[in-house]
Protein backbone atom coordinates (compact mmCIF):
# COMPACT_ATOMS: atom_id res chain seq x y z
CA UNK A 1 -9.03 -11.79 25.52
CA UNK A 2 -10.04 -8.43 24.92
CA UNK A 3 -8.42 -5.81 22.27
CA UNK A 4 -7.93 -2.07 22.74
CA UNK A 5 -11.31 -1.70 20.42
CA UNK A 6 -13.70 -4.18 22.17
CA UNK A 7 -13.13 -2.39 25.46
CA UNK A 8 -13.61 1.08 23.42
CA UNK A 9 -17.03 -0.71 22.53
CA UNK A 10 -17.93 -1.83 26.10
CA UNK A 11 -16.92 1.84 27.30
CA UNK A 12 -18.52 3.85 24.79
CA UNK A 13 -22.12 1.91 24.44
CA UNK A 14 -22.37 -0.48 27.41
CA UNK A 15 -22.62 -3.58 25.86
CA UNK A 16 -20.64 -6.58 25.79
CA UNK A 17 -18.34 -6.91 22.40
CA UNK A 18 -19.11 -10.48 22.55
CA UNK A 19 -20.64 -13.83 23.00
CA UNK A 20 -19.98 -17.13 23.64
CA UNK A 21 -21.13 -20.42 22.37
CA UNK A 22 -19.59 -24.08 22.73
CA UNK A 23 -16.45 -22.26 25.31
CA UNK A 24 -15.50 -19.94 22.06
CA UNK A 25 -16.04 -16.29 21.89
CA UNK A 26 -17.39 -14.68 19.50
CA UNK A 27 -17.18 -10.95 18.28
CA UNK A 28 -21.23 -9.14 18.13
CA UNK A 29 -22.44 -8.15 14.55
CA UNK A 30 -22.93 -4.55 16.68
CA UNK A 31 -18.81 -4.34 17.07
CA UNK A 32 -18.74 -4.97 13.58
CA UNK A 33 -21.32 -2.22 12.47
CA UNK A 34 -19.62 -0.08 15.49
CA UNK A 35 -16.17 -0.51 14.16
CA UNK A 36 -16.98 0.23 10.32
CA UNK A 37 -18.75 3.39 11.30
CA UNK A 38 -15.43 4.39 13.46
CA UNK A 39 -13.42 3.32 10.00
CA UNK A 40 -15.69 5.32 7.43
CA UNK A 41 -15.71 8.71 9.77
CA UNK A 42 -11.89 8.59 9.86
CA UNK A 43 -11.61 7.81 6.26
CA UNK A 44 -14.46 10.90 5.52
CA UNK A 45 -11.63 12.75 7.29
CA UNK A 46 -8.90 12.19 4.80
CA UNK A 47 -7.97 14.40 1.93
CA UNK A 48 -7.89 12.61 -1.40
CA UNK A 49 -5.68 13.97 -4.21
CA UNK A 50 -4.92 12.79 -8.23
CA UNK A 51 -2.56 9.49 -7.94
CA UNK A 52 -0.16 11.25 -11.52
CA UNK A 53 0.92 13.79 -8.95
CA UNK A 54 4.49 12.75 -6.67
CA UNK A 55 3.83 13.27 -3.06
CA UNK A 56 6.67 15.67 -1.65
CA UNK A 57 9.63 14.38 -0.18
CA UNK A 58 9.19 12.30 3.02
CA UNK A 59 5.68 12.68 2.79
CA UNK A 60 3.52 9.83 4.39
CA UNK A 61 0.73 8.40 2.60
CA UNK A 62 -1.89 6.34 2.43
CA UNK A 63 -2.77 4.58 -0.96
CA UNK A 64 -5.87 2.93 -1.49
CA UNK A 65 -6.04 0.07 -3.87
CA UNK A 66 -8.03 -3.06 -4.92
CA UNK A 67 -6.66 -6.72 -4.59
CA UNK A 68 -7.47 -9.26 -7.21
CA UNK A 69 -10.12 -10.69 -5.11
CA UNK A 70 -12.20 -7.00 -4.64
CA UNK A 71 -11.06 -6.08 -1.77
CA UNK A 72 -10.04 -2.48 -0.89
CA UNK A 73 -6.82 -2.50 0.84
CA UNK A 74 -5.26 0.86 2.21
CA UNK A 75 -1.21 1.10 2.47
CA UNK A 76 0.81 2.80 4.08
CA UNK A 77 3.85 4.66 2.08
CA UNK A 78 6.43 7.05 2.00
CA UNK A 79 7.90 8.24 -1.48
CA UNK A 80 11.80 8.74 -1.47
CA UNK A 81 13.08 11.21 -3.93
């Protein structure tokens, strides 16, 4: 079964999004590498500010932090005043 973002893939470059090997499919290392250049455009995109400042009422944001393991994880929030 396809997702919204392998048929992106097919449409946009004209390859298949994956292969298959014993009856399973498998996502390509190129919809990986595709996908993380789609993630670190959009994040270039975003505006960055000090985390000791509030974010105004209602505001949406998105915080970016790192889990015990080392992964960077990015939340969604809204801060309630």
């Amino acid at each position: 079964m396809k997702t919204k973002l392998m048929k992106r893939y097919e449409d946009e470059t004209d390859e298949m999004p994956t292969w298959t090997w014993h009856n399973r499919e498998f996502v390509t290392d190129d919809v990986l590498d595709w996908a993380h250049e789609k993630i670190q455009a959009l994040e270039a995109q975003l505006t960055w500010r000090d985390a000791t400042t509030l974010p105004a009422k209602d505001e949406v944001v998105l915080a970016k932090c790192v889990g015990e393991n080392g992964y960077e994880v990015v939340v969604r929030a809204e801060y309630y005043r």
